[in-house]
N, C-alpha and C. Protein backbone atom coordinates (compact mmCIF):
# COMPACT_ATOMS: atom_id res chain seq x y z
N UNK A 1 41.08 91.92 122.40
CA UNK A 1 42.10 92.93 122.27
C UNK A 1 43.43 92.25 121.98
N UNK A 2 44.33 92.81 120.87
CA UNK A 2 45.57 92.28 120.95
C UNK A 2 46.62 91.98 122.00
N UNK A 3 46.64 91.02 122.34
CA UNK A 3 48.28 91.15 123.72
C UNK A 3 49.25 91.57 123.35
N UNK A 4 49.57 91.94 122.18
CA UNK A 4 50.78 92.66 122.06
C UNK A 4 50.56 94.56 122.27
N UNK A 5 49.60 94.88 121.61
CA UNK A 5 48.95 96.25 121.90
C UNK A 5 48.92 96.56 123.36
N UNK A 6 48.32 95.37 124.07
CA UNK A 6 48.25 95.86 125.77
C UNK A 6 49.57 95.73 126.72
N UNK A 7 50.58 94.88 126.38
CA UNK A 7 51.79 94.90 126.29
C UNK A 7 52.29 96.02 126.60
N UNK A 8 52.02 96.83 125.09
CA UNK A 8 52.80 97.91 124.49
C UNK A 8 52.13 99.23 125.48
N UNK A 9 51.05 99.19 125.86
CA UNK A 9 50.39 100.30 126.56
C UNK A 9 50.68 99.90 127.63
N UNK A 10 50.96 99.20 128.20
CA UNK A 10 51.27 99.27 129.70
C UNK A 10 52.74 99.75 130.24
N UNK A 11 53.57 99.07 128.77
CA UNK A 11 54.72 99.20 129.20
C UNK A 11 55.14 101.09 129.28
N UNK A 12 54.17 101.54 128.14
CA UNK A 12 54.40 102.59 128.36
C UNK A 12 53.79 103.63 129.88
N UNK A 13 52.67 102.98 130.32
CA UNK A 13 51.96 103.99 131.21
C UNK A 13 53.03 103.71 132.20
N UNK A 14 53.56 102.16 132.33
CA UNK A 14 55.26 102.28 133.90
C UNK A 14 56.06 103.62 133.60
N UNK A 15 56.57 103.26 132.07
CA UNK A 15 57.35 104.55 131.76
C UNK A 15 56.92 105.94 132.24
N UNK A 16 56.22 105.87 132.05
CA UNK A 16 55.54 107.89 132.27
C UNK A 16 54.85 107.71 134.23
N UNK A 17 54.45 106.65 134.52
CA UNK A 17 53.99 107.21 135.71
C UNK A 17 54.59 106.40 137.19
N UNK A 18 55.20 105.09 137.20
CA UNK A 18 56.34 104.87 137.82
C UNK A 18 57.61 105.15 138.22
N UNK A 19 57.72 105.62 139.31
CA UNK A 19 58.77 106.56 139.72
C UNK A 19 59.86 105.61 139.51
N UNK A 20 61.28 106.31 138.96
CA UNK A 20 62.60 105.73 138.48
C UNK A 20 63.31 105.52 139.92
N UNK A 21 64.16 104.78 140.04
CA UNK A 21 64.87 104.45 141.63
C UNK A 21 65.71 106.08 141.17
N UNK A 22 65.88 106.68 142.41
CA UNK A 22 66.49 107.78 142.81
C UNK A 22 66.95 108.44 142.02
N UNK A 23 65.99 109.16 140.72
CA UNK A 23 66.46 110.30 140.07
C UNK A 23 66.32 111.35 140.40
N UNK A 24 65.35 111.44 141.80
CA UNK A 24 65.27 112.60 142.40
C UNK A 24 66.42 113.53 142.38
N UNK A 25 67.63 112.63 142.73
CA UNK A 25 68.65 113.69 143.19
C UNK A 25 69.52 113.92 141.70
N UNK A 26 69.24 113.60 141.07
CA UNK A 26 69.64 114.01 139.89
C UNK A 26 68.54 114.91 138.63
N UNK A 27 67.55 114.55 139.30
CA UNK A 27 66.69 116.08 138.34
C UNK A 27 67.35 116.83 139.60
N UNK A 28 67.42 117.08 140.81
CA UNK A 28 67.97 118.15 141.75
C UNK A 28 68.98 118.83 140.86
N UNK A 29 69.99 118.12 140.95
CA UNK A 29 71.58 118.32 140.20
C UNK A 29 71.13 119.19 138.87
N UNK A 30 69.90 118.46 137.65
CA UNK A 30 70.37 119.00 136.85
C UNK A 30 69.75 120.62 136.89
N UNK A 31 68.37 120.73 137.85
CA UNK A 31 68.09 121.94 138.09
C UNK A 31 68.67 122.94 138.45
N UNK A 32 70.08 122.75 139.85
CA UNK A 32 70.90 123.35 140.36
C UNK A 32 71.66 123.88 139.01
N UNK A 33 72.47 122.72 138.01
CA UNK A 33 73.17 123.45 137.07
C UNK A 33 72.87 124.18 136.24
N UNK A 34 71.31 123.44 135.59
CA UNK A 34 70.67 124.52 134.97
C UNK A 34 70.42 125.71 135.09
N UNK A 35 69.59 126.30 135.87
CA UNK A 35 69.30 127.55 136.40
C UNK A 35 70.56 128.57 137.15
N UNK A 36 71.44 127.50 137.32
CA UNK A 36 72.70 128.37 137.88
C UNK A 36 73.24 128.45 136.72
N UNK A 37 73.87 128.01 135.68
CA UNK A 37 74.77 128.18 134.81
C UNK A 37 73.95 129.26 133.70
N UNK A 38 72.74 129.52 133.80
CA UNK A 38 71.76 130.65 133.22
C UNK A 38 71.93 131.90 133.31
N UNK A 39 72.13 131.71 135.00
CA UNK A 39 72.02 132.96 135.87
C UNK A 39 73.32 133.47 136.19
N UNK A 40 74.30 132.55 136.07
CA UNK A 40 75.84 133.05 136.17
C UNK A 40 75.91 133.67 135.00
N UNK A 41 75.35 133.19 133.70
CA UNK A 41 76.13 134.57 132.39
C UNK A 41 75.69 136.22 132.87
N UNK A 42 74.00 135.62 133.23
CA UNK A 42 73.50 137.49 133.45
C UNK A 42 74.43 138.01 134.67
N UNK A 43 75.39 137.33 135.54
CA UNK A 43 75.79 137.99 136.64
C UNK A 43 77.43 138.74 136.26
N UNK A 44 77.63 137.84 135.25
CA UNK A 44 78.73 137.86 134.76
C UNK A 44 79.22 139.32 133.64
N UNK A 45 77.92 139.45 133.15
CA UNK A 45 77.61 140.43 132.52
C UNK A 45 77.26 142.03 133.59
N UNK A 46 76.81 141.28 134.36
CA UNK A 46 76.50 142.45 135.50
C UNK A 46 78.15 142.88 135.90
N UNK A 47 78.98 141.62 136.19
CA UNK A 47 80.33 142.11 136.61
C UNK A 47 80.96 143.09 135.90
N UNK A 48 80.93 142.62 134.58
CA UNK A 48 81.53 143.50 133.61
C UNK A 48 81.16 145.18 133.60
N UNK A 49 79.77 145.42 133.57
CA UNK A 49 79.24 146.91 133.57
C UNK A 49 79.84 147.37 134.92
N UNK A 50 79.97 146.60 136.50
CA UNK A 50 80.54 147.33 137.24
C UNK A 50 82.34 147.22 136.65
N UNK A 51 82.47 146.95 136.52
CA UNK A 51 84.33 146.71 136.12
C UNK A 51 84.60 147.91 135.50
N UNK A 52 83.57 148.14 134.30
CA UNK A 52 83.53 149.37 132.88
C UNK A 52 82.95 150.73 133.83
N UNK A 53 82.52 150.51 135.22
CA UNK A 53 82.40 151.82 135.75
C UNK A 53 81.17 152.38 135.22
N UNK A 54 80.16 151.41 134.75
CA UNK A 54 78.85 151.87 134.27
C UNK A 54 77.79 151.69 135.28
N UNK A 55 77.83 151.25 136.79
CA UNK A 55 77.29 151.47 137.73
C UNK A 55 75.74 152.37 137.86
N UNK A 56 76.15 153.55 137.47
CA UNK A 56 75.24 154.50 137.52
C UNK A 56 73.98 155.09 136.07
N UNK A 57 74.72 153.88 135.82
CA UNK A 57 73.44 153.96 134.31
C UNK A 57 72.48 152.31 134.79
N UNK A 58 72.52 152.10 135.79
CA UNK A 58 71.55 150.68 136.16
C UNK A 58 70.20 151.46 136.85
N UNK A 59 69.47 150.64 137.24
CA UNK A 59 68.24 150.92 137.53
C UNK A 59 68.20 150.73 139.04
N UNK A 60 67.50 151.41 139.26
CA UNK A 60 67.19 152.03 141.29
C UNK A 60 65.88 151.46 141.59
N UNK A 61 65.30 150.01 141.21
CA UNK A 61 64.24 149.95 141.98
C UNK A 61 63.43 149.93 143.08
N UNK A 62 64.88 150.01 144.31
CA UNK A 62 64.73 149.77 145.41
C UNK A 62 65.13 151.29 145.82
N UNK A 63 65.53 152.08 145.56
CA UNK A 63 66.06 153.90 145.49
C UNK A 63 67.49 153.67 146.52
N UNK A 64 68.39 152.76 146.86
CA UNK A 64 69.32 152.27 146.90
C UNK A 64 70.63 153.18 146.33
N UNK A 65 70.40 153.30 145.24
CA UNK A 65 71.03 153.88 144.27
C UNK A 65 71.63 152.86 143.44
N UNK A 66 71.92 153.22 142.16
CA UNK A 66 71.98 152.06 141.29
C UNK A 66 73.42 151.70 141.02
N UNK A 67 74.69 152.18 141.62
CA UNK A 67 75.71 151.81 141.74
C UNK A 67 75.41 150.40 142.86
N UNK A 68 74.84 150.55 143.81
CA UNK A 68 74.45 149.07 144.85
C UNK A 68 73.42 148.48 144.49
N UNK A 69 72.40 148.64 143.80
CA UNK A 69 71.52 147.64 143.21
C UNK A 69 72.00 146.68 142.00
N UNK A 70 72.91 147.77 140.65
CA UNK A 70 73.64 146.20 140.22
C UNK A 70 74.80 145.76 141.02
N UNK A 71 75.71 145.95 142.28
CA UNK A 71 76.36 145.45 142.95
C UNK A 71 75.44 144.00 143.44
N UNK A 72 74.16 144.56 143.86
CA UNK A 72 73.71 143.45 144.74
C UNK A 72 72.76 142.50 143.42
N UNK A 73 72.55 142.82 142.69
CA UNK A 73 72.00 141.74 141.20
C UNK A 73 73.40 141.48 140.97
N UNK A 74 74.09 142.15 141.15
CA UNK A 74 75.84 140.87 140.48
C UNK A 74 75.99 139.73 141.16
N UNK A 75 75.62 140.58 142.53
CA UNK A 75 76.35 139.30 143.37
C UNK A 75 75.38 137.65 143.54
N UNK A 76 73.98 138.33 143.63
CA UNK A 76 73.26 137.32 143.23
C UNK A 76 73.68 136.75 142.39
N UNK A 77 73.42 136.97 141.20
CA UNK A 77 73.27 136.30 140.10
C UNK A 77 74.35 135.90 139.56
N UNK A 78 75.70 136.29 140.19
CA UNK A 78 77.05 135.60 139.53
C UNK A 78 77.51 134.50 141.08
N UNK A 79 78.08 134.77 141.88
CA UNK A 79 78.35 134.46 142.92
C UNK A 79 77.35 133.41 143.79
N UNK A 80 76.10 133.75 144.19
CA UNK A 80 75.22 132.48 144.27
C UNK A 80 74.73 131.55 143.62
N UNK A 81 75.03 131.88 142.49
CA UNK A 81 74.94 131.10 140.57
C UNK A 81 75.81 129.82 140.95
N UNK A 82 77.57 130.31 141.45
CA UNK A 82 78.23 129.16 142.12
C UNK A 82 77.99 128.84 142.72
N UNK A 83 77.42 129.19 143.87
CA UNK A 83 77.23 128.54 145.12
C UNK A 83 75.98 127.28 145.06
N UNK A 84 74.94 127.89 144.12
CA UNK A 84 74.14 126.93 143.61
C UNK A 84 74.69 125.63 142.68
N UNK A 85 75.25 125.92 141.85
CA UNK A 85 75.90 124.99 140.76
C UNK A 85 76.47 123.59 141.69
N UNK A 86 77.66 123.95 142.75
CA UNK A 86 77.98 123.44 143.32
C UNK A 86 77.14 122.57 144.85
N UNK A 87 75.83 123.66 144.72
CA UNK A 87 75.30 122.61 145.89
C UNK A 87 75.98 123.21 147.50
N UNK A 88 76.64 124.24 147.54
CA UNK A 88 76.80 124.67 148.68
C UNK A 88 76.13 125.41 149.06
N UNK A 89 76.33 126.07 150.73
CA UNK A 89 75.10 126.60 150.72
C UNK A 89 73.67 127.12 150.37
N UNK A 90 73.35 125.95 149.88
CA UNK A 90 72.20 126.09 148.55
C UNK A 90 70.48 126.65 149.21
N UNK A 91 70.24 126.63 150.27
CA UNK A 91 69.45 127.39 150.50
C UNK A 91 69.11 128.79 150.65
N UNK A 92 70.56 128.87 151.29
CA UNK A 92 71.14 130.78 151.85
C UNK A 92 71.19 131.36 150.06
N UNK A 93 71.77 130.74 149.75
CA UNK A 93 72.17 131.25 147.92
C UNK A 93 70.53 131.13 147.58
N UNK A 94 69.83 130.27 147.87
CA UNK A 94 68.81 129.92 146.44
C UNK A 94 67.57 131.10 147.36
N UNK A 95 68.03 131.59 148.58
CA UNK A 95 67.26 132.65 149.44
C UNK A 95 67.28 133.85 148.76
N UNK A 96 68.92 134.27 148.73
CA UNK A 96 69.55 135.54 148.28
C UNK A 96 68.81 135.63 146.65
N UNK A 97 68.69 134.42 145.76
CA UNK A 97 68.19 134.20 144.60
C UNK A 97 66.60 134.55 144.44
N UNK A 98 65.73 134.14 145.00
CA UNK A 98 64.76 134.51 145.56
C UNK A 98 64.21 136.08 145.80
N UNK A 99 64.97 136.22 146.67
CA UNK A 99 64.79 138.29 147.14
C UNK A 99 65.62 138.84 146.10
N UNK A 100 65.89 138.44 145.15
CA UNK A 100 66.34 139.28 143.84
C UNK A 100 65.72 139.21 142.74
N UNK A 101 65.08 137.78 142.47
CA UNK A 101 63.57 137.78 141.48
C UNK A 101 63.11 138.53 142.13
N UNK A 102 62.16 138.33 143.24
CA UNK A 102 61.68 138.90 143.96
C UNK A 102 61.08 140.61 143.43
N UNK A 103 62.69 141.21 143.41
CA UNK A 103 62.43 142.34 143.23
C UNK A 103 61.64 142.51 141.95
N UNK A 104 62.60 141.16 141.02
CA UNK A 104 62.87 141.83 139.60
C UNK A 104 60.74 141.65 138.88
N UNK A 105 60.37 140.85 139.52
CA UNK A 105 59.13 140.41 139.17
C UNK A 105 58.06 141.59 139.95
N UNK A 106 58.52 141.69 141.09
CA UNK A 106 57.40 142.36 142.14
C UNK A 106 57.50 144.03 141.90
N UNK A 107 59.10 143.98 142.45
CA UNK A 107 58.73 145.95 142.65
C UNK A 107 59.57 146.67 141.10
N UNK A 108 60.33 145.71 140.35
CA UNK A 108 60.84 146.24 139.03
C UNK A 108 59.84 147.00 137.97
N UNK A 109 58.87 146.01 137.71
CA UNK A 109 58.07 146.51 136.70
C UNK A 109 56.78 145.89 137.08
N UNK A 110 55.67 145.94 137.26
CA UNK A 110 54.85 145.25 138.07
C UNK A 110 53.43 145.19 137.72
N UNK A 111 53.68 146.50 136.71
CA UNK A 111 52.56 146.71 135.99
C UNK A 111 52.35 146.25 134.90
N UNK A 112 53.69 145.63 134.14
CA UNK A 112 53.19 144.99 132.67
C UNK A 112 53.73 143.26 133.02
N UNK A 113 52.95 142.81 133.50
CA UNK A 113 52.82 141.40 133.74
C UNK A 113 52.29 140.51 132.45
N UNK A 114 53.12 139.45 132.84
CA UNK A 114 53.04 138.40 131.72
C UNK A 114 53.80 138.71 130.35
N UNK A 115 54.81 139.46 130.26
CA UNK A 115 55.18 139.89 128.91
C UNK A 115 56.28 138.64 129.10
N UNK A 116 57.16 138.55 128.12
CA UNK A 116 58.34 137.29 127.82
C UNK A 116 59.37 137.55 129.28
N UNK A 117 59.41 139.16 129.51
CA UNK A 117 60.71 138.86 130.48
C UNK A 117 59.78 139.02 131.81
N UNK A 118 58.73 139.21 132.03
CA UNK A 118 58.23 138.90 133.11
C UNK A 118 57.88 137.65 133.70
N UNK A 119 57.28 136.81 132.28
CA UNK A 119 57.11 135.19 132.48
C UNK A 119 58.51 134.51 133.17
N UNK A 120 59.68 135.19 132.46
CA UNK A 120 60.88 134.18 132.21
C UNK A 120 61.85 134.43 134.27
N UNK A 121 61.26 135.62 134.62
CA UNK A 121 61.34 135.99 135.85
C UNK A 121 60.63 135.08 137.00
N UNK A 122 59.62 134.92 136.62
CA UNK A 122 58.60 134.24 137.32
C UNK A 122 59.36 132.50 137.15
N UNK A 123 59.44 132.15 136.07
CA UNK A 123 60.11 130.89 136.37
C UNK A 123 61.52 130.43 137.01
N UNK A 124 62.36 131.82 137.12
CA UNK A 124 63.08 131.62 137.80
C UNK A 124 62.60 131.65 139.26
N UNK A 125 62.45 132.38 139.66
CA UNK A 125 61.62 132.71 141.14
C UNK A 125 60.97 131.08 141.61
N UNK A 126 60.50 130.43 140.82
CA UNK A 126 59.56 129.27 140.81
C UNK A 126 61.00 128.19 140.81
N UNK A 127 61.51 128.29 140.40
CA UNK A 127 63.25 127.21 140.22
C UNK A 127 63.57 127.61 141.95
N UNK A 128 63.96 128.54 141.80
CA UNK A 128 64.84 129.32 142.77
C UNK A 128 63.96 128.33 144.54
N UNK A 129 62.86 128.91 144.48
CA UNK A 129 62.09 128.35 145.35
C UNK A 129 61.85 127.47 146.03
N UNK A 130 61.73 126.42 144.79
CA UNK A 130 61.89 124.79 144.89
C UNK A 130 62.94 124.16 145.37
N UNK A 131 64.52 124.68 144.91
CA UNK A 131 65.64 124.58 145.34
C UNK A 131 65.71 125.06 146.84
N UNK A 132 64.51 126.01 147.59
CA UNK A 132 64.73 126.38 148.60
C UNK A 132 64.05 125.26 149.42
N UNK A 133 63.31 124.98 149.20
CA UNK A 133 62.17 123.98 149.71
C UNK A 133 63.27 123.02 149.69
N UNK A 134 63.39 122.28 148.90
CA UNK A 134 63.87 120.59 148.51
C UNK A 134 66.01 120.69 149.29
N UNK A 135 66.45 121.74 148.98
CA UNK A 135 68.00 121.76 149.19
C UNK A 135 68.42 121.06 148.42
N UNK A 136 69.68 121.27 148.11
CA UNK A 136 70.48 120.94 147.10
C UNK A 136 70.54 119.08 146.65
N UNK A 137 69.96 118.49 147.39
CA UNK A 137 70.12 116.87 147.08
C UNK A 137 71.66 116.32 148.00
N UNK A 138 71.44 115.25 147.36
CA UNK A 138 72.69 114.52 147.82
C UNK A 138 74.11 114.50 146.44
N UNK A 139 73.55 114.78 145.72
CA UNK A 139 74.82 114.90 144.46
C UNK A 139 75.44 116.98 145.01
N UNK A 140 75.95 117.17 146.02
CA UNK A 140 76.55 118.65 146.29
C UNK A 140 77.19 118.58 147.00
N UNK A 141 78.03 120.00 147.59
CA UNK A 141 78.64 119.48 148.60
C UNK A 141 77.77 119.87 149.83
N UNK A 142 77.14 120.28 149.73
CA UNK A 142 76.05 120.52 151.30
C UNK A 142 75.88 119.21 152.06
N UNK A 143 75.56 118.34 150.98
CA UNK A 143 75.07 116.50 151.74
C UNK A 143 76.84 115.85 152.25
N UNK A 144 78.04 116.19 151.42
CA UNK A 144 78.85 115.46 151.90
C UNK A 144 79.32 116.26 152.77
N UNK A 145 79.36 117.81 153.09
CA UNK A 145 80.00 118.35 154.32
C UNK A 145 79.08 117.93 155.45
N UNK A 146 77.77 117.78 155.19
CA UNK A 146 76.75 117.35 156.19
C UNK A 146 77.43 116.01 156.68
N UNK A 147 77.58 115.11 155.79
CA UNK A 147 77.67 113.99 156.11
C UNK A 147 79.03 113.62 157.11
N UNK A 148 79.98 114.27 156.51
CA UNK A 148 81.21 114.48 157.47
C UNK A 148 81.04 115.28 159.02
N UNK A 149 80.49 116.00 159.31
CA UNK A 149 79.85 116.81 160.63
C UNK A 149 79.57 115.49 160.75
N UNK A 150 78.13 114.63 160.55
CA UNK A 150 77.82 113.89 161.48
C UNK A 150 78.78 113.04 161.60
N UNK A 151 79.45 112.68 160.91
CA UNK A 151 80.51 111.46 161.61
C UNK A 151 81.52 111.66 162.13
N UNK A 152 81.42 113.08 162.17
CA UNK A 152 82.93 113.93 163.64
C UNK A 152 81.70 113.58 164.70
N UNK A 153 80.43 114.15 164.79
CA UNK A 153 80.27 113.90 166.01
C UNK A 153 79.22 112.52 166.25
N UNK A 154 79.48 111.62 165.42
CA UNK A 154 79.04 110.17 166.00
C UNK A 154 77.48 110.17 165.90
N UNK A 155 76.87 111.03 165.03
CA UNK A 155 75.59 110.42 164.83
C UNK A 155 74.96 109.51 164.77
């Protein structure tokens, strides 16, 4: 066999299956911005229809009434959008994120599964999740306010 060929294949299988020193917390980071900076336009857009007083032309999936159901999809999706981006309270936010897919996948439409905006629901829900599991990393401010608590009280 050539040594340069086996070289070349090995160097690649490190590449793809040797873990990189601590990019963990930076795929974290770029997931947080990603999926938040996604989810802040749709919230942003949500702000606007309440601003324009169009409240009552939104949808009641929860029978709520739909002046407080897009109140409460705004606030998700604009407001915990920051809170995610930034890495603060990133579980409580990526919770609130969660029980609002939640809806939008489970009790919204439930019967036509797998179409483009049902898939694209589901992967948020699946982002959202992971961020709940894992927390924001150490690139947020959750890890450096953490980190300051413990060294007020002498950990």
């Amino acid at each position: 066999m050539d040594k340069n060929y086996s070289e070349k294949s090995c160097s690649a299988c490190k590449l793809l299956s040797v873990p990189w020193p601590d990019t963990t917390q930076l795929g974290l980071l770029v997931l947080r911005l990603g999926v938040g900076a996604l989810m802040f336009v749709h919230g942003k857009e949500k702000l606007s229809m309440l601003l324009d007083g169009q409240g009552s032309q939104w949808l009641d999936p929860l029978g709520i009434g739909a002046t407080l159901s897009l109140f409460l999809a705004m606030f998700a999706e604009l407001f915990c959008s920051i809170l995610l981006m930034a890495g603060f309270l990133t579980r409580l936010a990526a919770l609130v994120l969660i029980i609002n897919f939640s809806v939008i996948v489970f009790v919204f439409d439930p019967r036509t599964p797998w179409n483009a905006s049902y898939e694209l629901g589901v992967v948020y829900l699946v982002a959202y999740a992971a961020l709940f599991l894992t927390g924001a990393g150490k690139i947020s401010v959750d890890h450096y306010l953490v980190g300051k608590l413990l060294k007020s009280r002498d950990c």
